[in-house]
N, C-alpha and C. Protein backbone atom coordinates (compact mmCIF):
# COMPACT_ATOMS: atom_id res chain seq x y z
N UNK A 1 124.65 70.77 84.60
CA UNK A 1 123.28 71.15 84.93
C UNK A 1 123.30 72.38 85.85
N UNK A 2 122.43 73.07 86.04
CA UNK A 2 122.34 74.10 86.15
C UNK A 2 121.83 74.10 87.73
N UNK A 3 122.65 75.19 89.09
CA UNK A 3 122.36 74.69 90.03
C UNK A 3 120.63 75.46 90.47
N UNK A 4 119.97 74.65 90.78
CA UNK A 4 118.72 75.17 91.39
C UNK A 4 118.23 75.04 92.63
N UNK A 5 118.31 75.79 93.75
CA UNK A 5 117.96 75.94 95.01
C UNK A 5 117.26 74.98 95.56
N UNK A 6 115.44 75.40 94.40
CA UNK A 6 114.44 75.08 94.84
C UNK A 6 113.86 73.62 94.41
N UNK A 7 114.87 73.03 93.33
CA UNK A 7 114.85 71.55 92.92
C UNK A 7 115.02 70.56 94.43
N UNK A 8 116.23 71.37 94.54
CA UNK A 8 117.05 70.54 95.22
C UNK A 8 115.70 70.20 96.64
N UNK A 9 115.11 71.06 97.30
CA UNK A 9 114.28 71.01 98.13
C UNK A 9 113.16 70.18 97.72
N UNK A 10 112.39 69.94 95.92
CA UNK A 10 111.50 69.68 95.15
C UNK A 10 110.40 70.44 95.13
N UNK A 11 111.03 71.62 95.39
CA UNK A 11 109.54 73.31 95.13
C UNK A 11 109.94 73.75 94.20
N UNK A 12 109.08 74.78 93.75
CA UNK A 12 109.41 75.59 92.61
C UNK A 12 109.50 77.12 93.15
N UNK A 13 109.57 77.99 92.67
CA UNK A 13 110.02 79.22 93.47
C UNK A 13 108.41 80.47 93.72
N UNK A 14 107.20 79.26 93.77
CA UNK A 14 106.58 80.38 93.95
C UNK A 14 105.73 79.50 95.42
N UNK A 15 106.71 78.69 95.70
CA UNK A 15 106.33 78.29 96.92
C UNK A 15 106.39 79.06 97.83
N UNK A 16 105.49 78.82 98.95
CA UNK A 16 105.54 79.92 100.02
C UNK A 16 106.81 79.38 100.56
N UNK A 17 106.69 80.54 101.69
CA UNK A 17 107.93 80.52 102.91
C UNK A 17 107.49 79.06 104.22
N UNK A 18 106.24 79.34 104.48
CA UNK A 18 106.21 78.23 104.85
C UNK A 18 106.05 76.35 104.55
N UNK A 19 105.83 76.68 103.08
CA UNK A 19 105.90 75.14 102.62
C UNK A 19 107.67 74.69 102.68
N UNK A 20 108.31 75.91 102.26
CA UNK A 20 109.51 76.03 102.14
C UNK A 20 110.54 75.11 103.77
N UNK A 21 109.87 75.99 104.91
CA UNK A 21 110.20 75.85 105.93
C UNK A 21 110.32 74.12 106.14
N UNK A 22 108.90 73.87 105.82
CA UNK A 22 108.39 72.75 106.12
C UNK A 22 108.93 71.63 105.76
N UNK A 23 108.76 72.07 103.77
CA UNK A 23 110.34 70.87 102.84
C UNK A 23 111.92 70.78 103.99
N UNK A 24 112.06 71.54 104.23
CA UNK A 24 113.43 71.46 104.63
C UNK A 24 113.18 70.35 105.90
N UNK A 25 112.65 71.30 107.18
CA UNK A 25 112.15 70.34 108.07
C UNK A 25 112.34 68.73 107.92
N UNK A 26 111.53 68.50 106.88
CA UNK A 26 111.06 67.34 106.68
C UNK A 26 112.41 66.62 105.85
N UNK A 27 113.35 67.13 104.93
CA UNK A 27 114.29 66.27 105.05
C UNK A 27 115.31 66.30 105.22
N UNK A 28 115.90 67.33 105.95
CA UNK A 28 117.08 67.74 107.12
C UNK A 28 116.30 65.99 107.88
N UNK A 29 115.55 66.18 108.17
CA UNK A 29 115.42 64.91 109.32
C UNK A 29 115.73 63.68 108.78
N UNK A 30 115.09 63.45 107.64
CA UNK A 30 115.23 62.38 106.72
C UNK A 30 116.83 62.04 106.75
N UNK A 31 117.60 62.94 105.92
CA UNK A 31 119.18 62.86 105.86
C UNK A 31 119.86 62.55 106.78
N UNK A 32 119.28 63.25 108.03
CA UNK A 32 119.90 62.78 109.03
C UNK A 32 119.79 61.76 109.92
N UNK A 33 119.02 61.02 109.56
CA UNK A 33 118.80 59.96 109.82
C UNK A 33 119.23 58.82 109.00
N UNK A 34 118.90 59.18 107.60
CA UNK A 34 119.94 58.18 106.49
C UNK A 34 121.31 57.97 106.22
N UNK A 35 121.68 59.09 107.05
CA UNK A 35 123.55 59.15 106.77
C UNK A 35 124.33 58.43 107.65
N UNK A 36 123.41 57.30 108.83
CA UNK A 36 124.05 57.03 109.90
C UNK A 36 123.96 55.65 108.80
N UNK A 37 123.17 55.28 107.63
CA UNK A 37 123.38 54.29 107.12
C UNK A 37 124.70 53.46 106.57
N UNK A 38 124.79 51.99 106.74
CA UNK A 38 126.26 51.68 105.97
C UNK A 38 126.26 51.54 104.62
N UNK A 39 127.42 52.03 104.08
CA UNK A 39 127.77 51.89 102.71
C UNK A 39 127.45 53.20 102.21
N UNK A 40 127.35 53.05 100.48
CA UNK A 40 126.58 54.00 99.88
C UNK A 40 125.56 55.10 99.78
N UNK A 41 124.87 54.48 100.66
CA UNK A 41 123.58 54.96 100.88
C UNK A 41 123.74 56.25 101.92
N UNK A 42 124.47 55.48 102.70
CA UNK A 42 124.90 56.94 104.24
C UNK A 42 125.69 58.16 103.66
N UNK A 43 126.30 57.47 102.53
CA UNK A 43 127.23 58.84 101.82
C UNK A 43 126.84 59.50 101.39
N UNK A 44 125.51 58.90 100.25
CA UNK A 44 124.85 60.10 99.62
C UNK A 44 123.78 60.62 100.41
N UNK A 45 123.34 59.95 101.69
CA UNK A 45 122.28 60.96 102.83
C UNK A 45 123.03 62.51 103.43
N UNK A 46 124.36 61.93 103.22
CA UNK A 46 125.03 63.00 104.17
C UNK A 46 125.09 64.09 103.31
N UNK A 47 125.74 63.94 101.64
CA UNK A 47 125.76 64.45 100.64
C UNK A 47 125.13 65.32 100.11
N UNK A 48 123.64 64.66 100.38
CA UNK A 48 122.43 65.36 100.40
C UNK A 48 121.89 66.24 101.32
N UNK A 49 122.21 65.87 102.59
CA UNK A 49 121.93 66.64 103.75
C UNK A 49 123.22 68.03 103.66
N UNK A 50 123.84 67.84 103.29
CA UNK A 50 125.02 69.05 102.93
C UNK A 50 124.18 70.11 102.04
N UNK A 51 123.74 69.62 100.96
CA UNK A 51 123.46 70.12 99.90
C UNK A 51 121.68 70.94 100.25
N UNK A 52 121.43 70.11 100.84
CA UNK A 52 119.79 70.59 101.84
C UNK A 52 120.08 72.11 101.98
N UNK A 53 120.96 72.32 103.52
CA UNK A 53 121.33 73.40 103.83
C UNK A 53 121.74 74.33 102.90
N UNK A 54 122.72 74.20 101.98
CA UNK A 54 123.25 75.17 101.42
C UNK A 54 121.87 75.75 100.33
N UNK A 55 121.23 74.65 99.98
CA UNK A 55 120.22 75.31 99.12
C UNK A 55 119.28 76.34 100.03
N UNK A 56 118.77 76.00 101.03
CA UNK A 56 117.81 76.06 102.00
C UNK A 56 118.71 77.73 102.49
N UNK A 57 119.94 77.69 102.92
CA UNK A 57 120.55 78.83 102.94
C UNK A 57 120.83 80.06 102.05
N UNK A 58 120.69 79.28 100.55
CA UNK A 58 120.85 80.29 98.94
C UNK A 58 119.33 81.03 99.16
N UNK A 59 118.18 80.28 99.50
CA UNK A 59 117.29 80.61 99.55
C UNK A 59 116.70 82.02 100.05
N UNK A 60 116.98 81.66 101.50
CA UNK A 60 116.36 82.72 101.99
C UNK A 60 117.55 83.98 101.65
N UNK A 61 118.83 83.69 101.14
CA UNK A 61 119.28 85.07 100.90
C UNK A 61 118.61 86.08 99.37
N UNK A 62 118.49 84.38 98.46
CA UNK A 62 117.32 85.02 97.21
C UNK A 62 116.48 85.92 97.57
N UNK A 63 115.50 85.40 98.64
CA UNK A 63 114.23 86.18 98.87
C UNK A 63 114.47 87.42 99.61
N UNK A 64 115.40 87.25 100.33
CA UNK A 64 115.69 88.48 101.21
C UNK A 64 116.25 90.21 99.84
N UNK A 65 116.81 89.14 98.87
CA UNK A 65 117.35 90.41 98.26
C UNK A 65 116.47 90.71 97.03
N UNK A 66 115.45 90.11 96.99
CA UNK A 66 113.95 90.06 96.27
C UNK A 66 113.07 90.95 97.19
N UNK A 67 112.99 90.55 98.19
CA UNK A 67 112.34 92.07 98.95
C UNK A 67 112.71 93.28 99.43
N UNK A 68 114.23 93.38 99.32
CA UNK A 68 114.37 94.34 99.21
C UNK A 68 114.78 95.29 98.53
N UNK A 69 115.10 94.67 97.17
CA UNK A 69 114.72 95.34 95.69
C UNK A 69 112.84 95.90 95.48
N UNK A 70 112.29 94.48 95.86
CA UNK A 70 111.15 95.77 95.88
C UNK A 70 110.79 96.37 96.49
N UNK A 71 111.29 96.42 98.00
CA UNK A 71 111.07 97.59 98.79
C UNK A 71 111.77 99.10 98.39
N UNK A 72 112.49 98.77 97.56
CA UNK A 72 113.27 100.29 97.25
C UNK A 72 112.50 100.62 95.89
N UNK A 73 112.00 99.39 95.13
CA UNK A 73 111.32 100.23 93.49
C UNK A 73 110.09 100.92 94.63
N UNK A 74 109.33 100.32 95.21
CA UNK A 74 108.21 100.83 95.96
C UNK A 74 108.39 102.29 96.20
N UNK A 75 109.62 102.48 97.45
CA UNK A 75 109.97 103.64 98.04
C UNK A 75 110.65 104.57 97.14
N UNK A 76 111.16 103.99 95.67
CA UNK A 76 111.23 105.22 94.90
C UNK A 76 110.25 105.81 93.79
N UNK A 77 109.16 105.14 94.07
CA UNK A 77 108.07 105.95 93.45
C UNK A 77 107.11 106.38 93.87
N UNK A 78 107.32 107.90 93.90
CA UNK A 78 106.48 108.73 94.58
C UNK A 78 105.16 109.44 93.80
N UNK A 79 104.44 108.49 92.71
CA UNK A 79 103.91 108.85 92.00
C UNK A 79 102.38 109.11 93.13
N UNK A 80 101.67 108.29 93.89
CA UNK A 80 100.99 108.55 94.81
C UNK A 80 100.76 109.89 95.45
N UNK A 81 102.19 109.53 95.85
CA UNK A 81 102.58 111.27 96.80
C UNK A 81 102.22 112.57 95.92
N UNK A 82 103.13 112.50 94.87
CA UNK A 82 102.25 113.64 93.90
C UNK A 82 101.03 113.76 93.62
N UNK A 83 100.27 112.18 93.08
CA UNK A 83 98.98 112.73 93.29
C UNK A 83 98.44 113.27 94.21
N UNK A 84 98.34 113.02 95.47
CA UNK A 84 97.64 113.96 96.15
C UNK A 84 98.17 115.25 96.76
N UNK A 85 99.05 115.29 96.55
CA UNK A 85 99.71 116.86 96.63
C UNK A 85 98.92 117.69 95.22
N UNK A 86 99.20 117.18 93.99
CA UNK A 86 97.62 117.70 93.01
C UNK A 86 96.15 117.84 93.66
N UNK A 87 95.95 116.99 94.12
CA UNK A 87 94.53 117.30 95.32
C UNK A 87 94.69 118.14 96.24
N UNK A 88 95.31 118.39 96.36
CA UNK A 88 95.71 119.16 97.67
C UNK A 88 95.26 118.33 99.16
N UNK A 89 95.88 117.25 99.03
CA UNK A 89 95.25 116.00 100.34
C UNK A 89 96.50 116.10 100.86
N UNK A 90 96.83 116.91 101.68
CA UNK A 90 98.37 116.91 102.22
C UNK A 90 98.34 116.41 103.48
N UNK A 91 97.58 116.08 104.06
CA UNK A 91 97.63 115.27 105.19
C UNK A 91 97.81 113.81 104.64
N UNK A 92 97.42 113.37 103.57
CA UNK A 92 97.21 111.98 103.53
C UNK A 92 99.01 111.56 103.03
N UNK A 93 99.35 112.97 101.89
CA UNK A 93 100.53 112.75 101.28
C UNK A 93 101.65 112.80 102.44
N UNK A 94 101.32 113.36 103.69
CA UNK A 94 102.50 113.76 104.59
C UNK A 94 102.06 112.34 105.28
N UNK A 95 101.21 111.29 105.15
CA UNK A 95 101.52 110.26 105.55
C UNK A 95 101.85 109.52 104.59
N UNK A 96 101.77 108.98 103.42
CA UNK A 96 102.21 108.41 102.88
C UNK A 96 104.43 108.80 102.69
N UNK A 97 104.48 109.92 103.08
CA UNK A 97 105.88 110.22 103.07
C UNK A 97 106.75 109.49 104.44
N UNK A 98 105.89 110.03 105.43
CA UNK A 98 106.23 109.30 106.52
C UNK A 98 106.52 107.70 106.55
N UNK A 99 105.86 107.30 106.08
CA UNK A 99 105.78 105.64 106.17
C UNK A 99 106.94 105.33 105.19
N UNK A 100 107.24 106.09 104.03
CA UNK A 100 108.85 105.60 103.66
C UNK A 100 110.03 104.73 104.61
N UNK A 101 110.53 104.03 104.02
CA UNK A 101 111.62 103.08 104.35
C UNK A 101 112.80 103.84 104.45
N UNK A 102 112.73 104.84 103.31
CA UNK A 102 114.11 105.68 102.72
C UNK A 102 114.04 107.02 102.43
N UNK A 103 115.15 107.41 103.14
CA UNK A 103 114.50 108.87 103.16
C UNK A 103 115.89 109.98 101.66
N UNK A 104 115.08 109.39 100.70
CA UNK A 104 116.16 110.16 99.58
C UNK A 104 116.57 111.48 99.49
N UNK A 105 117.40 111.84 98.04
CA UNK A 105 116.98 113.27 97.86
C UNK A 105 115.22 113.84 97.43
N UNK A 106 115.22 113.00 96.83
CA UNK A 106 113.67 112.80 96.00
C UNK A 106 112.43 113.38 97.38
N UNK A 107 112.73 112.34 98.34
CA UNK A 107 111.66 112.44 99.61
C UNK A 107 112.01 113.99 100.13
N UNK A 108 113.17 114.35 100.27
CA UNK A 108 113.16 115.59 100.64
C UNK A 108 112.65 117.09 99.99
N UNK A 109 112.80 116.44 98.48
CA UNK A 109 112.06 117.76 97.46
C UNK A 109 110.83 117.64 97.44
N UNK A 110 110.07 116.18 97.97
CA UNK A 110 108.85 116.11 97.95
C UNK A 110 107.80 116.82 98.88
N UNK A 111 109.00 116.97 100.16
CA UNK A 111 109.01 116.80 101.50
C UNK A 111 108.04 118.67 101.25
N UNK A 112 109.63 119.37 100.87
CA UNK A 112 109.93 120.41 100.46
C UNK A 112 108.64 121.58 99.89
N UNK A 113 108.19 120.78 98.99
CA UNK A 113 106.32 120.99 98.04
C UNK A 113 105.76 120.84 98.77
N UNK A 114 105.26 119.61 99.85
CA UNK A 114 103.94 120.15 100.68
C UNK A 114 104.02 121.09 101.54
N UNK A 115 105.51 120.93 101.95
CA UNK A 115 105.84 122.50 102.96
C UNK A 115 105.58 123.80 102.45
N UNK A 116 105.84 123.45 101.21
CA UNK A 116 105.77 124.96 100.71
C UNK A 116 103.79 125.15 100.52
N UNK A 117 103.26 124.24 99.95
CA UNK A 117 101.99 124.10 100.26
C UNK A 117 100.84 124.18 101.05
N UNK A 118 101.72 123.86 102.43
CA UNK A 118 101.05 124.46 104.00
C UNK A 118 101.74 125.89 104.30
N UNK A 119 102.49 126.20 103.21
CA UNK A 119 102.86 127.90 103.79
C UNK A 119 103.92 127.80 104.90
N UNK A 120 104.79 126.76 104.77
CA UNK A 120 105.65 126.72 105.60
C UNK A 120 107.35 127.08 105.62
N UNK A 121 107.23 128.24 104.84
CA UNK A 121 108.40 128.33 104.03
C UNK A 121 109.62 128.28 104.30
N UNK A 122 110.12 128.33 105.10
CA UNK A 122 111.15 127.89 105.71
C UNK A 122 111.39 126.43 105.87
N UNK A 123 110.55 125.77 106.59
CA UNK A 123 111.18 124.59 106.55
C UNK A 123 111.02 123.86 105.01
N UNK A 124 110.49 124.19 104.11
CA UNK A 124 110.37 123.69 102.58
C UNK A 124 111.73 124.27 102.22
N UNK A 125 112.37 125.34 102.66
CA UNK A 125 113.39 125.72 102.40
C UNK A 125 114.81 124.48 102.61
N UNK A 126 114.73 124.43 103.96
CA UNK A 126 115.38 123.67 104.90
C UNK A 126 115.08 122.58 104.08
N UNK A 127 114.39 121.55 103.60
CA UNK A 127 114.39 120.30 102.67
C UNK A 127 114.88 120.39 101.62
N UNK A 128 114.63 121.61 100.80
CA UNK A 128 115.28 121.49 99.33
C UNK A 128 116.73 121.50 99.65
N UNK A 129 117.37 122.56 100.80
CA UNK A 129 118.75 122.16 100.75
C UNK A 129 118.85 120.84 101.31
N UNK A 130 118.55 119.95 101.92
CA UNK A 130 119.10 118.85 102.37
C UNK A 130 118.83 118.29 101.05
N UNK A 131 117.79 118.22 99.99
CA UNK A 131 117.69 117.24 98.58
C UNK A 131 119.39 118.08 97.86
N UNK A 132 119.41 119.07 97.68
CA UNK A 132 120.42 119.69 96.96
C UNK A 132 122.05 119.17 97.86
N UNK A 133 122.16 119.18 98.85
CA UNK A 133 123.46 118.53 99.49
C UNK A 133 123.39 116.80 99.13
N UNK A 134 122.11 116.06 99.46
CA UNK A 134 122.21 114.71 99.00
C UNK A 134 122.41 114.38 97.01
N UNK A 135 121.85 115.47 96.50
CA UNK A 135 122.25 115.25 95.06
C UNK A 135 122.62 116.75 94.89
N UNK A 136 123.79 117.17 94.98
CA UNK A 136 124.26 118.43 94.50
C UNK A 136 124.05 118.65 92.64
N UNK A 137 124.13 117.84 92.22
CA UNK A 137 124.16 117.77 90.26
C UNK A 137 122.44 117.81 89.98
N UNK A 138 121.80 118.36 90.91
CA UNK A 138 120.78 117.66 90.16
C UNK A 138 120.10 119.27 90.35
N UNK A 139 119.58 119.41 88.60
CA UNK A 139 119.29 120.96 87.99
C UNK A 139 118.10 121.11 89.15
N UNK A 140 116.87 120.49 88.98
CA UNK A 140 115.75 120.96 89.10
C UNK A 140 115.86 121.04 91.19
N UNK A 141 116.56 120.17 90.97
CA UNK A 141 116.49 120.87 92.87
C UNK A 141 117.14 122.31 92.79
N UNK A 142 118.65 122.48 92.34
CA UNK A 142 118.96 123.75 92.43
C UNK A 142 118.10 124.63 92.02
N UNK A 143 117.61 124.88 91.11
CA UNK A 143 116.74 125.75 90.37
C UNK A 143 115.55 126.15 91.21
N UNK A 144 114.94 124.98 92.01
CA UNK A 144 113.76 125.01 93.09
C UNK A 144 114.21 125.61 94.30
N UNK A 145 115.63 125.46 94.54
CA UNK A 145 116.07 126.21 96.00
C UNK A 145 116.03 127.77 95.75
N UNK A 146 117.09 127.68 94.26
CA UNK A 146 117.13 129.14 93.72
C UNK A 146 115.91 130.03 93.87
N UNK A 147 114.38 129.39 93.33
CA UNK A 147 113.54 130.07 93.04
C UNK A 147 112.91 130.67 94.76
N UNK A 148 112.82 129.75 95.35
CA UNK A 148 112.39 129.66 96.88
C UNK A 148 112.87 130.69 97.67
N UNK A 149 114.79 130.70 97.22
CA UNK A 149 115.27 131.88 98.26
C UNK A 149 115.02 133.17 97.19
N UNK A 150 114.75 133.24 95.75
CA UNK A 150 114.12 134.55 95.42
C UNK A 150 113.02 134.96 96.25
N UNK A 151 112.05 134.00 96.73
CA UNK A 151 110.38 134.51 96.80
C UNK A 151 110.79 134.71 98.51
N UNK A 152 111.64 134.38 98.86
CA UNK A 152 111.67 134.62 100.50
C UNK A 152 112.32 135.83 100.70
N UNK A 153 113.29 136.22 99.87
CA UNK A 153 113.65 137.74 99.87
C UNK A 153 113.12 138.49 99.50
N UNK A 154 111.97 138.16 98.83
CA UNK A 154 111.10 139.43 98.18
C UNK A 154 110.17 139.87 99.54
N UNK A 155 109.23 140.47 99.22
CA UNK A 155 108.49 141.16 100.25
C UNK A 155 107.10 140.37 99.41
N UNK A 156 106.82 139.08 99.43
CA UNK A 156 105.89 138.80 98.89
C UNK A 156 105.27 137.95 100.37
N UNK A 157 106.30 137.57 100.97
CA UNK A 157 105.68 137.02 102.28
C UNK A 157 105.87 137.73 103.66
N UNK A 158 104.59 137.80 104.55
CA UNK A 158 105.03 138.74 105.63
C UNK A 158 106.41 138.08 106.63
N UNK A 159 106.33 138.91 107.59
CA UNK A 159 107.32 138.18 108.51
C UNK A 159 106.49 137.45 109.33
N UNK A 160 105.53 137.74 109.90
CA UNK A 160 105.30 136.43 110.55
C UNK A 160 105.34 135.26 110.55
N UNK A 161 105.07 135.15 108.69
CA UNK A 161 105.41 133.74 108.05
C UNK A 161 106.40 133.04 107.91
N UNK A 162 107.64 133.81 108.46
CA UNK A 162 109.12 133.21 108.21
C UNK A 162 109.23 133.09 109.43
N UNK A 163 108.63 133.11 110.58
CA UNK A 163 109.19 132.80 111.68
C UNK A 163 109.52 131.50 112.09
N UNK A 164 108.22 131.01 111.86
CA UNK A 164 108.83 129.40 112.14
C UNK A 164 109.97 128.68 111.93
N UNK A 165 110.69 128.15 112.51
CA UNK A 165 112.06 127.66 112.19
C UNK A 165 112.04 125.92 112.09
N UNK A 166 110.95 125.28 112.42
CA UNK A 166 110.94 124.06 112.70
C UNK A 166 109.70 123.64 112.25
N UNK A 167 109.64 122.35 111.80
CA UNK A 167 107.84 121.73 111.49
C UNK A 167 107.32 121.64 112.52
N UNK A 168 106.08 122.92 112.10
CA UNK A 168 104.78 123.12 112.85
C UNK A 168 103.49 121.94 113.44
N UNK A 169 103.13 121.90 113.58
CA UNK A 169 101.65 121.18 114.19
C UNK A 169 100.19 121.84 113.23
N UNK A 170 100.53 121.30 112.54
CA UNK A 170 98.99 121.50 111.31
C UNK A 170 97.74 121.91 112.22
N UNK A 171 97.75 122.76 112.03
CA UNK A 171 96.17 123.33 112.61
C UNK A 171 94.88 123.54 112.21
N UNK A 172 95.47 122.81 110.48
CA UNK A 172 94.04 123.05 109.79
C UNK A 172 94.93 123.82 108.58
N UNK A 173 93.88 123.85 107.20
CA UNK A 173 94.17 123.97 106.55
C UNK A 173 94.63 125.27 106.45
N UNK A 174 95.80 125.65 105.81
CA UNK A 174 96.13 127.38 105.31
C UNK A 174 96.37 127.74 104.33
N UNK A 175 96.35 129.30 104.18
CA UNK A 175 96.24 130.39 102.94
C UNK A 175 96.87 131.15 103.04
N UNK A 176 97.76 131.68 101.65
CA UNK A 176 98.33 132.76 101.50
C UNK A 176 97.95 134.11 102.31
N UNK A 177 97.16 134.88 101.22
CA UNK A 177 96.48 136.10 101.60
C UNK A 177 95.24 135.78 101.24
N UNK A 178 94.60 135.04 101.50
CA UNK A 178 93.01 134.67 101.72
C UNK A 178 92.56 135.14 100.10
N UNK A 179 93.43 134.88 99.08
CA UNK A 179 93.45 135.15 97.81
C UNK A 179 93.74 134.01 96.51
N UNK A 180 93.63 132.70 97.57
CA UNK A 180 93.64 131.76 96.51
C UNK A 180 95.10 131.22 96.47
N UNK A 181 96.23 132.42 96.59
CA UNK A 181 97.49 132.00 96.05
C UNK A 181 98.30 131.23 97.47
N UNK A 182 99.57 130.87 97.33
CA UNK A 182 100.34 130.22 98.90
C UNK A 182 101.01 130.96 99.35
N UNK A 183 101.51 132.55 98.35
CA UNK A 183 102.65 133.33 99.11
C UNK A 183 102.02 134.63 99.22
N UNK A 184 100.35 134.99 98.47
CA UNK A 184 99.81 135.96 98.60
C UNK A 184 99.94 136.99 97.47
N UNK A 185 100.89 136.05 96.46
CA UNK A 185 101.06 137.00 95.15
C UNK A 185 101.46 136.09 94.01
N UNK A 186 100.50 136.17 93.19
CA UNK A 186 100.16 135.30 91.80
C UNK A 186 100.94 135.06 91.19
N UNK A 187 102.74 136.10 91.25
CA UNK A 187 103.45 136.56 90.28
C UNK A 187 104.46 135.46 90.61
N UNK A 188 104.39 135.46 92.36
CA UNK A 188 105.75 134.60 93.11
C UNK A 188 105.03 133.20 93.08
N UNK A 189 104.16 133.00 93.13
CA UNK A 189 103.89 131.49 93.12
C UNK A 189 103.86 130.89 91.41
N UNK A 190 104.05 131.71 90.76
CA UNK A 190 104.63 131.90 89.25
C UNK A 190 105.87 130.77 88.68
N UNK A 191 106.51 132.00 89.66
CA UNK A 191 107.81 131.90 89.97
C UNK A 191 108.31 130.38 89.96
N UNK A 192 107.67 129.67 91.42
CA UNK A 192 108.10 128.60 92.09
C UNK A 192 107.04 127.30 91.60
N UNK A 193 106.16 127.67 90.34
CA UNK A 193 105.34 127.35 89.53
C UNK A 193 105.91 125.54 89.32
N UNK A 194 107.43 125.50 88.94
CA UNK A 194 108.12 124.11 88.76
C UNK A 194 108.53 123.29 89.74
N UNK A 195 108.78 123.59 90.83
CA UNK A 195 109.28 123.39 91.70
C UNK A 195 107.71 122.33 92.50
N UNK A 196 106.80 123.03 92.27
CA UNK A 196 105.15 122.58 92.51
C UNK A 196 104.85 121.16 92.08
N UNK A 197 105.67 120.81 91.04
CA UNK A 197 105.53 119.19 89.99
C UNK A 197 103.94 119.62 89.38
N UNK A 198 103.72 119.90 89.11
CA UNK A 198 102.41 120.43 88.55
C UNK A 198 101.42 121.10 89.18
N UNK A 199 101.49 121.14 90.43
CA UNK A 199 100.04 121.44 91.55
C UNK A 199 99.45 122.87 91.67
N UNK A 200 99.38 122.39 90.07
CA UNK A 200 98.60 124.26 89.63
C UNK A 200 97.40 124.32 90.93
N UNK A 201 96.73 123.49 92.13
CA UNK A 201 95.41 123.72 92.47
C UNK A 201 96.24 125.02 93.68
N UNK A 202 97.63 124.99 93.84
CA UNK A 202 98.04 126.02 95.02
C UNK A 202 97.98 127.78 94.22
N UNK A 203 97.72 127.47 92.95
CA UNK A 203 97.34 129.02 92.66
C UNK A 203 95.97 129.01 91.72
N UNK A 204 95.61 130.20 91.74
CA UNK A 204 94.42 130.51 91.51
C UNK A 204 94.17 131.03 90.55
N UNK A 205 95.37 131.82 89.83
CA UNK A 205 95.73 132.26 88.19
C UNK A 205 97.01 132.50 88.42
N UNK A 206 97.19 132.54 86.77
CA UNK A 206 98.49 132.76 86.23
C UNK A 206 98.59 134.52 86.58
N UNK A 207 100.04 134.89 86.20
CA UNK A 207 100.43 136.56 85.96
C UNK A 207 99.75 136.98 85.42
């Protein structure tokens, strides 16, 4: 027969944690109190009381590695986050990033797009390489760093804009060249067009 945790307790597995608590409670005491019995009876209290624990122990390691399987499907889908980086709700998306458990390559290219989104180009810089060192094989980060250090060598962004070396303090929303686009030229935000995951709303036309 097939061993089952939650038999053994007489729950089924969509019992809570605290009925759970409670089963045990209730005949941990029992057992231990029946095993001081003579004969037969004390053998199989004790038997049972052995078998209590170890189930009661399988248990909570089940659940423990049940939540934290879904804490990682959770934290690896950043489908949320993109949406509102499509809205352009980057305050809400730079909290929803924050509150991550895990900070991947993934979180860092994500990281990477709203930076580049608040015009922060450098440190969007600074993320794609940390996604590209945590997954070196992986095309579309290289390709996104590639495109990034094209548009930063070009003369498409002033210098003032590269000064920052560190994440800023949001002051409110910002703009390229007060032209719709994020780098001030239609051609370079083109460019870095993939790297965006779709968020055509950061330009204003195509080339």
């Amino acid at each position: 027969m097939e061993y089952n945790a939650y038999e053994i307790l007489g729950l089924t597995p969509s019992a809570t944690q605290e009925e759970i608590d409670a089963r045990y409670q209730e005949l941990r005491a029992k057992y231990q109190k029946d095993r001081f019995l003579p004969g037969e009876e004390g053998e199989v209290a004790s038997e049972k009381l052995q078998q209590l624990e170890v189930a009661y122990r399988d248990i909570a390691i089940q659940r423990e590695e049940q939540k934290q399987t879904a804490d990682f499907q959770q934290d690896s889908d950043y489908t949320e986050v993109q949406e509102l980086l499509e809205k352009n709700k980057l305050d809400e998306a730079q909290a929803k990033l924050d509150a991550r458990l895990t900070r991947d390559a993934e979180w860092h290219y994500i990281q990477s797009i709203l930076f580049y989104k608040r015009n922060w180009f450098l440190e969007s810089k600074k993320q794609l390489e940390l996604a590209c060192e945590m997954e070196p094989d992986n095309e579309r980060y290289k390709q996104s760093l590639a495109k990034l250090t094209k548009i930063l060598a070009s003369n498409t962004i002033s210098p003032d804009q590269l000064r920052s070396n560190s994440r800023p303090i949001d002051n409110g929303p910002s703009v390229g060249a007060n032209n719709g686009t994020c780098t001030g030229s239609y051609c370079a935000d083109c460019v870095l067009c993939n790297m965006c995951c779709n968020c055509c709303q950061c330009m204003g036309s195509g080339c």
